[in-house]
C-alpha atoms as a PDB file:
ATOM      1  CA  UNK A   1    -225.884 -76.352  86.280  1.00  0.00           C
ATOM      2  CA  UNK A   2    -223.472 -76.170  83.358  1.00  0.00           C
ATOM      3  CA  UNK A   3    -224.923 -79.398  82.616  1.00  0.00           C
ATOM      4  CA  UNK A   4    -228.238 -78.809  82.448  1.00  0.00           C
ATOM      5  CA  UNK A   5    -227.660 -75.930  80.100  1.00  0.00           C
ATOM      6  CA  UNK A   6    -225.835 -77.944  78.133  1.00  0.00           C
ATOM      7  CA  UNK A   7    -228.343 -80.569  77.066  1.00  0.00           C
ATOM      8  CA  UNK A   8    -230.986 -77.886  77.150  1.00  0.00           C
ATOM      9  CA  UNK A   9    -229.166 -75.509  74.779  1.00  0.00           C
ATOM     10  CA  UNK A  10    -226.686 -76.911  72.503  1.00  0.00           C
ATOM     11  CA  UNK A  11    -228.047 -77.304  68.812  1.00  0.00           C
ATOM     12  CA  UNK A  12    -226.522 -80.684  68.386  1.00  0.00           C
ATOM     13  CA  UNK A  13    -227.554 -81.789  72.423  1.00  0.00           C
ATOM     14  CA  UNK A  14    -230.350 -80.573  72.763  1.00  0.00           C
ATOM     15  CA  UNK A  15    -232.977 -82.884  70.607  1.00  0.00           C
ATOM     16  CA  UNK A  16    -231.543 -85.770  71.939  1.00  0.00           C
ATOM     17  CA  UNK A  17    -232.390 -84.983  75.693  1.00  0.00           C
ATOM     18  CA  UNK A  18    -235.514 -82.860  74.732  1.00  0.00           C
ATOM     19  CA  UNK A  19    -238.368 -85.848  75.693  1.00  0.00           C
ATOM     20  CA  UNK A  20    -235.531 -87.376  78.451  1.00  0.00           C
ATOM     21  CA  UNK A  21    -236.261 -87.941  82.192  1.00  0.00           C
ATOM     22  CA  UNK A  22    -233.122 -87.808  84.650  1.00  0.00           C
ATOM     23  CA  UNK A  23    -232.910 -91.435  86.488  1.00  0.00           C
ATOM     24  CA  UNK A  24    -230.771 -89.994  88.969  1.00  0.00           C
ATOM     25  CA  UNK A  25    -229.176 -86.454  89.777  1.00  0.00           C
ATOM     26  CA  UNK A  26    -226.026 -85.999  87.865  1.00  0.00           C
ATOM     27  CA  UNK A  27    -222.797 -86.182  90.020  1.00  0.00           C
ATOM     28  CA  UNK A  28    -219.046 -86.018  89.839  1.00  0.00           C
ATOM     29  CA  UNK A  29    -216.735 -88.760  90.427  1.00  0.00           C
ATOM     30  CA  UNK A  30    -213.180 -88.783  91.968  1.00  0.00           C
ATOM     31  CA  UNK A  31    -210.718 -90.500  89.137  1.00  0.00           C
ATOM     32  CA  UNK A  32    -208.761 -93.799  90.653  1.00  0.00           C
ATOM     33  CA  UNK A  33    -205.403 -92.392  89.898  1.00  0.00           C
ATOM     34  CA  UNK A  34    -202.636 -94.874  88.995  1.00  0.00           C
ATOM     35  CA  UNK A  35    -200.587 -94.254  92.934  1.00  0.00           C
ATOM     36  CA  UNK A  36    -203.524 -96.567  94.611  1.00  0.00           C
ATOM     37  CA  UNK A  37    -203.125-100.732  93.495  1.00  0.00           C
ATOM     38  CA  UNK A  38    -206.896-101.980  94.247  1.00  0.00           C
ATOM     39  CA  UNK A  39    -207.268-105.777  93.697  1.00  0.00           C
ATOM     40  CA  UNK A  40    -207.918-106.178  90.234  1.00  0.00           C
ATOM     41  CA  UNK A  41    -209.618-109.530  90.291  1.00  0.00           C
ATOM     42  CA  UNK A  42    -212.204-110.409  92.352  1.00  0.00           C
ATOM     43  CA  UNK A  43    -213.175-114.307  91.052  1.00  0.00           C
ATOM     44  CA  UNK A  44    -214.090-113.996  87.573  1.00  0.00           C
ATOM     45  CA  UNK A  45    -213.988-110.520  86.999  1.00  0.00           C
ATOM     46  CA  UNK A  46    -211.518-108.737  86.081  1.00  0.00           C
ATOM     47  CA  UNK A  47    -210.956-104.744  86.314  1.00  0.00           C
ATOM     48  CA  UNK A  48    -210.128-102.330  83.617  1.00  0.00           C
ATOM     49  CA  UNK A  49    -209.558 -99.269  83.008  1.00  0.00           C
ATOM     50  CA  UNK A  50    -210.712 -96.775  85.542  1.00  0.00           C
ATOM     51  CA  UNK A  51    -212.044 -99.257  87.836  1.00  0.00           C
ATOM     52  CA  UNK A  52    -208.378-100.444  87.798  1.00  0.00           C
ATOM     53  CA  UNK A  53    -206.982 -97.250  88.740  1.00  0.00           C
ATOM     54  CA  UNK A  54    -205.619 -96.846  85.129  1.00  0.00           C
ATOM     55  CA  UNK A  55    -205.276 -93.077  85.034  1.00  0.00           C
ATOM     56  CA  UNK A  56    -201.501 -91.397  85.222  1.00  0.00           C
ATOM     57  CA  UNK A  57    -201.026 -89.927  88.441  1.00  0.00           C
ATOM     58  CA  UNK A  58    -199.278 -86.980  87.018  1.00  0.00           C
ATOM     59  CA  UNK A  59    -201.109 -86.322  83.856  1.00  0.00           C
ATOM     60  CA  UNK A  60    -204.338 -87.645  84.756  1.00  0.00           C
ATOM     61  CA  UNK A  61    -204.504 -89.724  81.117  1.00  0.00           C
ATOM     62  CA  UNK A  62    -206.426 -92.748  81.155  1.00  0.00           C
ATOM     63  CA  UNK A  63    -207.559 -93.913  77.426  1.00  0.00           C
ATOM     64  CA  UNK A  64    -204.396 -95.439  76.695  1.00  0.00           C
ATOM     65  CA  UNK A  65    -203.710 -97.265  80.262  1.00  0.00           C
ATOM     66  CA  UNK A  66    -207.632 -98.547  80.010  1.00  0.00           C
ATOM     67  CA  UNK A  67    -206.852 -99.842  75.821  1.00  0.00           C
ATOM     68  CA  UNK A  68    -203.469-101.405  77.608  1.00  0.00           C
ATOM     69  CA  UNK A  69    -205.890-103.150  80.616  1.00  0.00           C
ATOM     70  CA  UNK A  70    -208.159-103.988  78.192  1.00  0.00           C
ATOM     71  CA  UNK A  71    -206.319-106.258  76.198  1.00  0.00           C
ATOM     72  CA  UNK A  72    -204.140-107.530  78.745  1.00  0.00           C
ATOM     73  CA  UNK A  73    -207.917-108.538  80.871  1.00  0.00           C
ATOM     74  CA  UNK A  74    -208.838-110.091  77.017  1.00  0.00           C
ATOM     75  CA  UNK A  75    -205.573-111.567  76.566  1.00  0.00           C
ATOM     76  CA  UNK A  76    -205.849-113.201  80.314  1.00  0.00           C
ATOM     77  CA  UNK A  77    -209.224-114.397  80.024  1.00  0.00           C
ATOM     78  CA  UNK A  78    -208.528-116.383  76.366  1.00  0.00           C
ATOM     79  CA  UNK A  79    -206.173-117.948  78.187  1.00  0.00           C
ATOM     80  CA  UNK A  80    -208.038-118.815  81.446  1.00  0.00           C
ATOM     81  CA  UNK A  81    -210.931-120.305  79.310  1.00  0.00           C
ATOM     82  CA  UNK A  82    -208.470-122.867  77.719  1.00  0.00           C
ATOM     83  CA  UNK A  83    -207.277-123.743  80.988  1.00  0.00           C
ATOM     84  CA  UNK A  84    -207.922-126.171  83.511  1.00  0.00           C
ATOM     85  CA  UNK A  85    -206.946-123.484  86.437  1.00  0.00           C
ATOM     86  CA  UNK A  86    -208.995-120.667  85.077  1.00  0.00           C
ATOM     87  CA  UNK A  87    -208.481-118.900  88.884  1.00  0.00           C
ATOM     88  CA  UNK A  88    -204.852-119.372  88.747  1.00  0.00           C
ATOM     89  CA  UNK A  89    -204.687-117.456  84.947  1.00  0.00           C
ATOM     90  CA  UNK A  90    -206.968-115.042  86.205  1.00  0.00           C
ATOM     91  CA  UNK A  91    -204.437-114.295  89.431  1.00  0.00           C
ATOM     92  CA  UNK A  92    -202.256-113.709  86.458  1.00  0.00           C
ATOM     93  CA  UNK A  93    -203.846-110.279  85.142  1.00  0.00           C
ATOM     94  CA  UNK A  94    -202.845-108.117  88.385  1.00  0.00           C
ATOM     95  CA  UNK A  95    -199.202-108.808  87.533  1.00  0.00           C
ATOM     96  CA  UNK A  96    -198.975-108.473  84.012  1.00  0.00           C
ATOM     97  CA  UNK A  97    -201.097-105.296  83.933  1.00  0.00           C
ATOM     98  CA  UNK A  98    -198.507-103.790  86.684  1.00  0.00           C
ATOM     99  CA  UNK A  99    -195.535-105.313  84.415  1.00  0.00           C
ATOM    100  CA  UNK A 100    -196.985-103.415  81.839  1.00  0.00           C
ATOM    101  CA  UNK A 101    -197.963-100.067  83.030  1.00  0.00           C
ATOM    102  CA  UNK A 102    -196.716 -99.888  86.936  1.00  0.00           C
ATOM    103  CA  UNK A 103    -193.060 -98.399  86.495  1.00  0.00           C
ATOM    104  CA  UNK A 104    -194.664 -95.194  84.462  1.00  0.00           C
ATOM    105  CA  UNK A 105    -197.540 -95.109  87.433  1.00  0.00           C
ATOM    106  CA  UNK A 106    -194.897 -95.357  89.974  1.00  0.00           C
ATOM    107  CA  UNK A 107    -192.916 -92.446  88.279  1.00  0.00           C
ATOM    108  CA  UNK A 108    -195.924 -90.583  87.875  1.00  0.00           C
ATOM    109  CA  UNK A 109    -196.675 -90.584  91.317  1.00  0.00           C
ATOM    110  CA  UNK A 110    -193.339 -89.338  91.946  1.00  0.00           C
ATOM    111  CA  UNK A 111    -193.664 -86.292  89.814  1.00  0.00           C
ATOM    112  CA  UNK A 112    -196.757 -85.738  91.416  1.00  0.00           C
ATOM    113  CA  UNK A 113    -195.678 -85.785  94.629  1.00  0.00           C
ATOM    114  CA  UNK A 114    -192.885 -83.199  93.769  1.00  0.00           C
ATOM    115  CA  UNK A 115    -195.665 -80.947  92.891  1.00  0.00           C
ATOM    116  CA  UNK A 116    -196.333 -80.907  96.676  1.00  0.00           C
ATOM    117  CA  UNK A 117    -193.445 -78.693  96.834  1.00  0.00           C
ATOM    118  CA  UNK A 118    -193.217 -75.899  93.915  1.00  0.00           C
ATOM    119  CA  UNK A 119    -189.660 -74.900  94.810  1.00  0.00           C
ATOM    120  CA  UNK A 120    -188.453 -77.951  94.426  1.00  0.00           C
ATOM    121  CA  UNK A 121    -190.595 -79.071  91.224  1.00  0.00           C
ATOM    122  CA  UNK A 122    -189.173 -75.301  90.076  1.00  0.00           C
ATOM    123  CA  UNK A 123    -185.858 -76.467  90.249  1.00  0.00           C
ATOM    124  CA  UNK A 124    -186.473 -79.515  88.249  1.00  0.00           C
ATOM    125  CA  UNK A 125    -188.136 -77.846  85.903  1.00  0.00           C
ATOM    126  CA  UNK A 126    -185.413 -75.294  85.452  1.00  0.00           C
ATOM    127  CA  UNK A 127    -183.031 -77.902  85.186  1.00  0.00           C
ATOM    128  CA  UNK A 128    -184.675 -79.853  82.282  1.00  0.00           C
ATOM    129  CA  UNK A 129    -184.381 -76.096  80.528  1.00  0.00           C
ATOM    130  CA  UNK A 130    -180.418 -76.652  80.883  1.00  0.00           C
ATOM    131  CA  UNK A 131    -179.998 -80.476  80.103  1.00  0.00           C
ATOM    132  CA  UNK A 132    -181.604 -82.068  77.468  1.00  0.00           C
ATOM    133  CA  UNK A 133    -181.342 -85.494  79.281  1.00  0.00           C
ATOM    134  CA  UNK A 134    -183.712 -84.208  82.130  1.00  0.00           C
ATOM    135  CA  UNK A 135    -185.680 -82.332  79.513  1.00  0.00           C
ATOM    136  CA  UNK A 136    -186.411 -85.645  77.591  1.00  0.00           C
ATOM    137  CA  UNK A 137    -186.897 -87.309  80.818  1.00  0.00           C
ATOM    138  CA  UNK A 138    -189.996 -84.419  81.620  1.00  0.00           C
ATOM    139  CA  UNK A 139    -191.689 -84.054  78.140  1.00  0.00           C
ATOM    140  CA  UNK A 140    -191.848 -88.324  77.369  1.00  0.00           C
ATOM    141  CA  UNK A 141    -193.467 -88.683  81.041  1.00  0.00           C
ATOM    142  CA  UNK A 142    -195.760 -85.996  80.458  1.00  0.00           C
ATOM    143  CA  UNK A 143    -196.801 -87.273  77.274  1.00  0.00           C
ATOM    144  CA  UNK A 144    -197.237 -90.491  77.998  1.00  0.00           C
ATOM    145  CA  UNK A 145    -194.209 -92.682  76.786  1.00  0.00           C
ATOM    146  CA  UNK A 146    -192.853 -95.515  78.453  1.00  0.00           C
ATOM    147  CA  UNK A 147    -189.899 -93.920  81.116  1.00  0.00           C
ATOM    148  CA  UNK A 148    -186.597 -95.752  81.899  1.00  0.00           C
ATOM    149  CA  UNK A 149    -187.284 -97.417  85.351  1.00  0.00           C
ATOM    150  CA  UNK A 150    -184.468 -96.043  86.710  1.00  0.00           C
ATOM    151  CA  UNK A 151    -186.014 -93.073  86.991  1.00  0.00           C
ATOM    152  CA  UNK A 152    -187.432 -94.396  90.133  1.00  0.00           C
ATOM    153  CA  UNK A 153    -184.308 -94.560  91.724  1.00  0.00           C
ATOM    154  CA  UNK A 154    -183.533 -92.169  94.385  1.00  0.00           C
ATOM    155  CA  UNK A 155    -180.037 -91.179  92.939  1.00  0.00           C
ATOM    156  CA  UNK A 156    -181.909 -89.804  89.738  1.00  0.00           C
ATOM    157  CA  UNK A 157    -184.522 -87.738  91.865  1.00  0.00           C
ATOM    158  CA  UNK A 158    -180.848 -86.061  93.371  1.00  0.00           C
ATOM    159  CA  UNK A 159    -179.775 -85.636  90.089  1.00  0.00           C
ATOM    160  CA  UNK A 160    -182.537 -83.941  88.734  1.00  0.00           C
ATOM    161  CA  UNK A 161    -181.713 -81.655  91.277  1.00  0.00           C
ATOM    162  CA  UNK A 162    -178.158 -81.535  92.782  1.00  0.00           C
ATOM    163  CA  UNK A 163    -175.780 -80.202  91.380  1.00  0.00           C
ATOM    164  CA  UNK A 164    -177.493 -77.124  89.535  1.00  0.00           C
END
């Protein structure tokens, strides 16, 4: 509904959609977050971006992670087409793409799993209040900076939490 009144209201929307004919009704989508690994090629094609699963589990950003996909599909492919084993380059993509952007999904899916349980996300939270470490640690994986992988050790997850 919000939609609708959108492109039938807004001064700046509304002339563009005013002679327009819906193909389809509109619909929502679930986003791929970055805790599910779908195969990325399939032959010749090569996915990006959302259809890669490219969105942060935790912060739900995407735009960056589909830019980083994007050039790492464009960087494969240039190199596939001056190959001789185009499928074997190609096989390539999946495992630079997770070089590249896995270890902040994987930590990501960690914080977002910790949201499963407030109390204990509390206590995290609370903690990066008293240590500036943890703090750091919190505010560069929210926003979107590359995390030290060993975050995604166990012994860290304890740490963040034990002793307070």
């Amino acid at each position: 509904q919000l939609f609708h009144q959108i492109i039938h209201t807004h001064p700046d929307i509304e002339p563009r959609f005013r002679n327009a004919e819906p193909l389809e009704t509109p619909r929502g989508y679930p986003l791929p977050m970055g805790s599910h690994k779908p195969s990325l090629v399939h032959g010749h094609i090569l996915l990006a971006g959302d259809a890669a699963s490219c969105i942060d589990p935790f912060t739900g950003e995407g735009i960056g992670y589909a830019m980083t996909s994007g050039r790492i599909a464009a960087e494969t492919i240039i190199k596939a087409v001056a190959s001789d084993n185009a499928a074997i380059i190609l096989n390539e993509y999946s495992r630079n793409l997770y070089r590249s952007v896995g270890a902040k999904f994987d930590t990501g899916y960690r914080l977002q799993q910790l949201l499963r349980y407030p109390w204990l996300f509390d206590r995290v939270v609370l903690k990066a209040k008293r240590n500036k470490r943890y703090n750091d640690f919190l505010r560069n994986t929210i926003e979107g900076f590359p995390c030290n992988t060993n975050w995604q050790k166990f012994k860290y997850y304890a740490q963040l939490i034990w002793p307070f």
